[in-house]
N, C-alpha and C. Protein backbone atom coordinates (compact mmCIF):
# COMPACT_ATOMS: atom_id res chain seq x y z
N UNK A 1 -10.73 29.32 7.55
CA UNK A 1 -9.64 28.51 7.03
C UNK A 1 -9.21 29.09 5.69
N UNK A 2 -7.90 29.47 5.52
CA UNK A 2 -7.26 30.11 4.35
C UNK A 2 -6.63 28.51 3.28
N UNK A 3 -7.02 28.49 2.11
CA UNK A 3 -6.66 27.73 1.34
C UNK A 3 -5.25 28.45 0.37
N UNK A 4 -4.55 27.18 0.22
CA UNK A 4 -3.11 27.62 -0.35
C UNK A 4 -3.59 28.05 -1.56
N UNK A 5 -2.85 28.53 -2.71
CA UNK A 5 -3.24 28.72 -4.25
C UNK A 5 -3.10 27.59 -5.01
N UNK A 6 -1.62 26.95 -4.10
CA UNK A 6 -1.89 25.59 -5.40
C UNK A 6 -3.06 24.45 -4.64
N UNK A 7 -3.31 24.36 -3.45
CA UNK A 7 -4.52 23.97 -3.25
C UNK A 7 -6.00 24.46 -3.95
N UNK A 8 -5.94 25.58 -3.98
CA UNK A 8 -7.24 25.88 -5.30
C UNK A 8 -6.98 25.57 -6.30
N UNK A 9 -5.77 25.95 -7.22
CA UNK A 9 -5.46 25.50 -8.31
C UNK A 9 -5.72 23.90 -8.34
N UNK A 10 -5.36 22.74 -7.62
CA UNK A 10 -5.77 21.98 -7.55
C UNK A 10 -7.27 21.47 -7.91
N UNK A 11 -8.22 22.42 -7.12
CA UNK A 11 -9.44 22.29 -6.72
C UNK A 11 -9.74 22.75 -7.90
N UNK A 12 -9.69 23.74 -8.33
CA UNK A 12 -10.19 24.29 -9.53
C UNK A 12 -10.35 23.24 -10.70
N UNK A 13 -8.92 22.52 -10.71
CA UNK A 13 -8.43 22.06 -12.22
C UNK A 13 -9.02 20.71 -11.61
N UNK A 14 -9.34 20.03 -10.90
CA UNK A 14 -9.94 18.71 -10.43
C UNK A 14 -11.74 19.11 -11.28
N UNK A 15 -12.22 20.07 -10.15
CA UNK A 15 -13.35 20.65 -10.93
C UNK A 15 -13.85 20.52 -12.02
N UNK A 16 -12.62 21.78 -13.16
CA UNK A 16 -13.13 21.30 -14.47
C UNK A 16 -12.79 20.22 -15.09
N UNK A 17 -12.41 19.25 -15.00
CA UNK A 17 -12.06 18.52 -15.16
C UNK A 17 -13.04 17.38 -15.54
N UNK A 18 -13.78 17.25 -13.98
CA UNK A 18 -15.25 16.45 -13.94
C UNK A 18 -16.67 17.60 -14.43
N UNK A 19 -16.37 18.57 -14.28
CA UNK A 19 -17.34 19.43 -15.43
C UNK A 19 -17.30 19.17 -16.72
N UNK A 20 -16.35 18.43 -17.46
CA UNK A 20 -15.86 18.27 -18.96
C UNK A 20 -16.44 16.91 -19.05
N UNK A 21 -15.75 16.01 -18.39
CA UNK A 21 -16.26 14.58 -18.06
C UNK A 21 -18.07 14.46 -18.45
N UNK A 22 -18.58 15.40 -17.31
CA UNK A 22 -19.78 15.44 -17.23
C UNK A 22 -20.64 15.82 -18.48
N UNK A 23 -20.18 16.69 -19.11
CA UNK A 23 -20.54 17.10 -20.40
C UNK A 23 -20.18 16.43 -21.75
N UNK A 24 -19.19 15.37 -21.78
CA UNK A 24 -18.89 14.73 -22.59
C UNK A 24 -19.86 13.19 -22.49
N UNK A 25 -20.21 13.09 -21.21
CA UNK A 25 -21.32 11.81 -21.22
C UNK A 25 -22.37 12.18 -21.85
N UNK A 26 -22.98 13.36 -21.55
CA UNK A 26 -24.29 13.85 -22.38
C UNK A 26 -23.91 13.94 -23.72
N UNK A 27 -23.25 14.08 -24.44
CA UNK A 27 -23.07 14.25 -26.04
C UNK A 27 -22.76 12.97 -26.70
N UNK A 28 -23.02 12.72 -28.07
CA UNK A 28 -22.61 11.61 -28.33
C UNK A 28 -20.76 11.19 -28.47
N UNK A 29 -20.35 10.06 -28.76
CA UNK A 29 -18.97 9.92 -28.46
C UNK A 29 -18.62 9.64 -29.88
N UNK A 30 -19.09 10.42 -30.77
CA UNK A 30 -18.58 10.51 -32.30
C UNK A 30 -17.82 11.90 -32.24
N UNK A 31 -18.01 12.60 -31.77
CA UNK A 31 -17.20 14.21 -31.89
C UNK A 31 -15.73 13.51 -30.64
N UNK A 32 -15.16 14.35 -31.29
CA UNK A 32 -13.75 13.82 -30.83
C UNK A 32 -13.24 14.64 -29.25
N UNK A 33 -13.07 14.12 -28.13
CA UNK A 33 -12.97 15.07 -26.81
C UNK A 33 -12.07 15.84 -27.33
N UNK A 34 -12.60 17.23 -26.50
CA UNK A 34 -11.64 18.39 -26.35
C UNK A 34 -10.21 17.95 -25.13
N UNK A 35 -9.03 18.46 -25.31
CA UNK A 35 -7.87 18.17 -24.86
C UNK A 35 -7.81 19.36 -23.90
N UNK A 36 -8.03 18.70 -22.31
CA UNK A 36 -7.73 19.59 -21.14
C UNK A 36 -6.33 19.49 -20.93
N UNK A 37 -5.32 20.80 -20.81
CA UNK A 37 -3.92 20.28 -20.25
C UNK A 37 -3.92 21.19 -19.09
N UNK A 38 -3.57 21.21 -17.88
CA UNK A 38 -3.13 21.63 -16.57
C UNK A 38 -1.81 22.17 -16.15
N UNK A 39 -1.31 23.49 -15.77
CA UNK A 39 -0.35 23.37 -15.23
C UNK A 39 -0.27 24.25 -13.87
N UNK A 40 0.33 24.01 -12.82
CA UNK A 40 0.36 24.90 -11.44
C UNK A 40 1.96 24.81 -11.40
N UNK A 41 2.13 25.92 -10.54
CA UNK A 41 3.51 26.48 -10.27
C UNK A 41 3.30 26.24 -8.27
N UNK A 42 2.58 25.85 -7.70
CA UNK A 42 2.32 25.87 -6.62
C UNK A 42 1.82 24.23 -6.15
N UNK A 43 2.29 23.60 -5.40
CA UNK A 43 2.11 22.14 -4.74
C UNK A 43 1.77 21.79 -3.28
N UNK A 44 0.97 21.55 -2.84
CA UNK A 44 0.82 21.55 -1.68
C UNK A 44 1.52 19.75 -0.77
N UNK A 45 2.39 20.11 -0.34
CA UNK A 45 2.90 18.93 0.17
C UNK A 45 2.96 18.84 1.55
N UNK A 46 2.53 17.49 2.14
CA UNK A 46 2.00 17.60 3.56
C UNK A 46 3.17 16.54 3.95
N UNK A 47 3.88 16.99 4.75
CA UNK A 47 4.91 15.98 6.10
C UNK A 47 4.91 15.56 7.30
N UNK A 48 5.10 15.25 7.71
CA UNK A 48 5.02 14.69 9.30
C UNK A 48 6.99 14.41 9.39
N UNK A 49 7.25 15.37 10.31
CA UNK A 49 8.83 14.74 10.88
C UNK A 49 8.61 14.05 12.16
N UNK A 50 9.02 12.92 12.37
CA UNK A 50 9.17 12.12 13.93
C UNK A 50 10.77 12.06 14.49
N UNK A 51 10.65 12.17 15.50
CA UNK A 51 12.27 11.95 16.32
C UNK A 51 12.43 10.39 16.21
N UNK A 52 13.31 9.74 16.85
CA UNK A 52 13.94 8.54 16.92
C UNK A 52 12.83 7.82 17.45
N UNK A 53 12.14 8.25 19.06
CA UNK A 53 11.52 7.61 19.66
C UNK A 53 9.81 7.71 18.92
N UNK A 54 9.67 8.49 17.90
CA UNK A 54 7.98 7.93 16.95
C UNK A 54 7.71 9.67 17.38
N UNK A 55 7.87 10.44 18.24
CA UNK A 55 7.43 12.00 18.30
C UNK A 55 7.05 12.63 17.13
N UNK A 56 5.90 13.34 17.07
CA UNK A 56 5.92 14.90 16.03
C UNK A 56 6.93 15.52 16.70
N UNK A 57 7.79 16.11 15.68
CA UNK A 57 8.60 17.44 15.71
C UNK A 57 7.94 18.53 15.04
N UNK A 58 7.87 19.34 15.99
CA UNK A 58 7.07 20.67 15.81
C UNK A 58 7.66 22.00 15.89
N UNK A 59 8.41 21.94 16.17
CA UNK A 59 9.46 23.22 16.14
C UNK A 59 10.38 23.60 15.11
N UNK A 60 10.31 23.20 13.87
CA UNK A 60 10.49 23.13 12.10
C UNK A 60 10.25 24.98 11.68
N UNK A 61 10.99 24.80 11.01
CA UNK A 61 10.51 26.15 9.69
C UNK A 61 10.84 25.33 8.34
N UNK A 62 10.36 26.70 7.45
CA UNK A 62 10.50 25.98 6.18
C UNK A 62 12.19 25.79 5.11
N UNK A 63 12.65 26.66 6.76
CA UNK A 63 14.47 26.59 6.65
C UNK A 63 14.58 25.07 6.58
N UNK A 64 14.08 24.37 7.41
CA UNK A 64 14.78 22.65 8.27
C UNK A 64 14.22 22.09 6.55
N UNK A 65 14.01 22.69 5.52
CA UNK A 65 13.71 21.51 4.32
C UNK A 65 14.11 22.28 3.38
N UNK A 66 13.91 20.94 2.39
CA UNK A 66 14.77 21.12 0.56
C UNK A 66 13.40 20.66 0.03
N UNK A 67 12.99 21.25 -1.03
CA UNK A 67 11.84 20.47 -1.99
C UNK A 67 12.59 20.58 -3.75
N UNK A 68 12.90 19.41 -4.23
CA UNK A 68 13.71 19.75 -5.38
C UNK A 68 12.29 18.57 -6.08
N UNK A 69 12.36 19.36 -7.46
CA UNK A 69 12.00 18.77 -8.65
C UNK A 69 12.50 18.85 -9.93
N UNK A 70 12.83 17.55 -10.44
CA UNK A 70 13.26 16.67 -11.62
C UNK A 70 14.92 17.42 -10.95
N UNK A 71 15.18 17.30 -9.75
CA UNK A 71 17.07 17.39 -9.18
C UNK A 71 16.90 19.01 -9.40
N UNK A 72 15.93 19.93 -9.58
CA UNK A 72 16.69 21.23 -9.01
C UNK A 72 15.84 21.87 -7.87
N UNK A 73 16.39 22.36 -7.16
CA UNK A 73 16.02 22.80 -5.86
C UNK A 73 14.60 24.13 -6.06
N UNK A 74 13.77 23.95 -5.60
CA UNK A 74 12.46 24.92 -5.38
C UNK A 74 12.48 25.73 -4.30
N UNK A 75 11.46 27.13 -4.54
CA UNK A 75 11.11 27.85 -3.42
C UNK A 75 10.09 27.67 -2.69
N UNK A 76 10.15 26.93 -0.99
CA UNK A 76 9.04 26.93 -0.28
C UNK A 76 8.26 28.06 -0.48
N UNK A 77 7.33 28.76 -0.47
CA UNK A 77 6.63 29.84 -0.52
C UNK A 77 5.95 30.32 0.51
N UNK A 78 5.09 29.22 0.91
CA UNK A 78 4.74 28.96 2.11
C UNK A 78 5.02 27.99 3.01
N UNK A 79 4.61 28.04 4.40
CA UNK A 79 4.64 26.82 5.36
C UNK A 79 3.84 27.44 6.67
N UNK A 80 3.10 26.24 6.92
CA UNK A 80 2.61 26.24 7.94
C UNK A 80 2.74 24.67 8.96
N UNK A 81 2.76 25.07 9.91
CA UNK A 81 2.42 23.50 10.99
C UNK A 81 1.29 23.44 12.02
N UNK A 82 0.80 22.47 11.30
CA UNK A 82 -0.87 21.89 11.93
C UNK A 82 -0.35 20.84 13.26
N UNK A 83 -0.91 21.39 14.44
CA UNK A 83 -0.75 20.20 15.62
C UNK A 83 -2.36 19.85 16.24
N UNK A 84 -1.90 18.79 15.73
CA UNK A 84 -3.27 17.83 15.69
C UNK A 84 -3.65 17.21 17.44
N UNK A 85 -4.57 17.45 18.04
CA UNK A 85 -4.75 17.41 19.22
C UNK A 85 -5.06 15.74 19.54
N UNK A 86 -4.26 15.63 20.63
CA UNK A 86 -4.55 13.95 21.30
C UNK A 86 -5.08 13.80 22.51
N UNK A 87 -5.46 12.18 22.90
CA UNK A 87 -6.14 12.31 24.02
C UNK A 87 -5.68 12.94 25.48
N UNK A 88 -4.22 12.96 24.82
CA UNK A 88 -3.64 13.42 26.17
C UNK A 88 -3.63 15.30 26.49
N UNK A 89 -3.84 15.46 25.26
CA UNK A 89 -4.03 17.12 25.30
C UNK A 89 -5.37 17.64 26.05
N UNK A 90 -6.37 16.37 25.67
CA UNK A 90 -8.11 17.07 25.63
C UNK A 90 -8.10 17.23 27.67
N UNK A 91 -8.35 18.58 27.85
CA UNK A 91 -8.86 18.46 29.55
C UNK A 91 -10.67 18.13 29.56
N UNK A 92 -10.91 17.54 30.15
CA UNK A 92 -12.31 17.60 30.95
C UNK A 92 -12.83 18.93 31.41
């Protein structure tokens, strides 16, 4: 399984995060915390499109979407589509 970058970046910065946490319980709380700030250029955003009648639509690229933040338009970078198996798929 290949992980995205801003999914590590995620992982990473979640990480130290509770590594800092963790190290700030052991010390006393007279020294003043150090200031973690975070930033990623990469977001991992998960969708589900359905048709009228409740369907996954699965036949998408990362053409069929817009991802805009604070109103200006972004570059998908990546895309992938996960099809999640049902009972009606599984054979005996």
């Amino acid at each position: 399984m290949r992980l995205s970058p801003g999914l590590l970046a995620a992982i990473f910065c979640s990480s130290f995060t509770l590594l800092i946490a963790f190290c700030l319980m052991g010390q006393q709380l007279q020294q003043s915390p150090p200031v973690v700030r975070s930033f990623v250029n990469e977001v991992l955003v998960a969708v589900v499109v359905l048709d009228a009648q409740g369907h996954a639509v699965g036949n998408l690229t990362k053409d069929d979407f817009q991802v805009y933040d604070d109103g200006k338009p972004q570059t998908i970078t990546g895309f992938t589509i996960i099809k999640r198996a049902t009972g009606r798929d599984k054979r005996a």
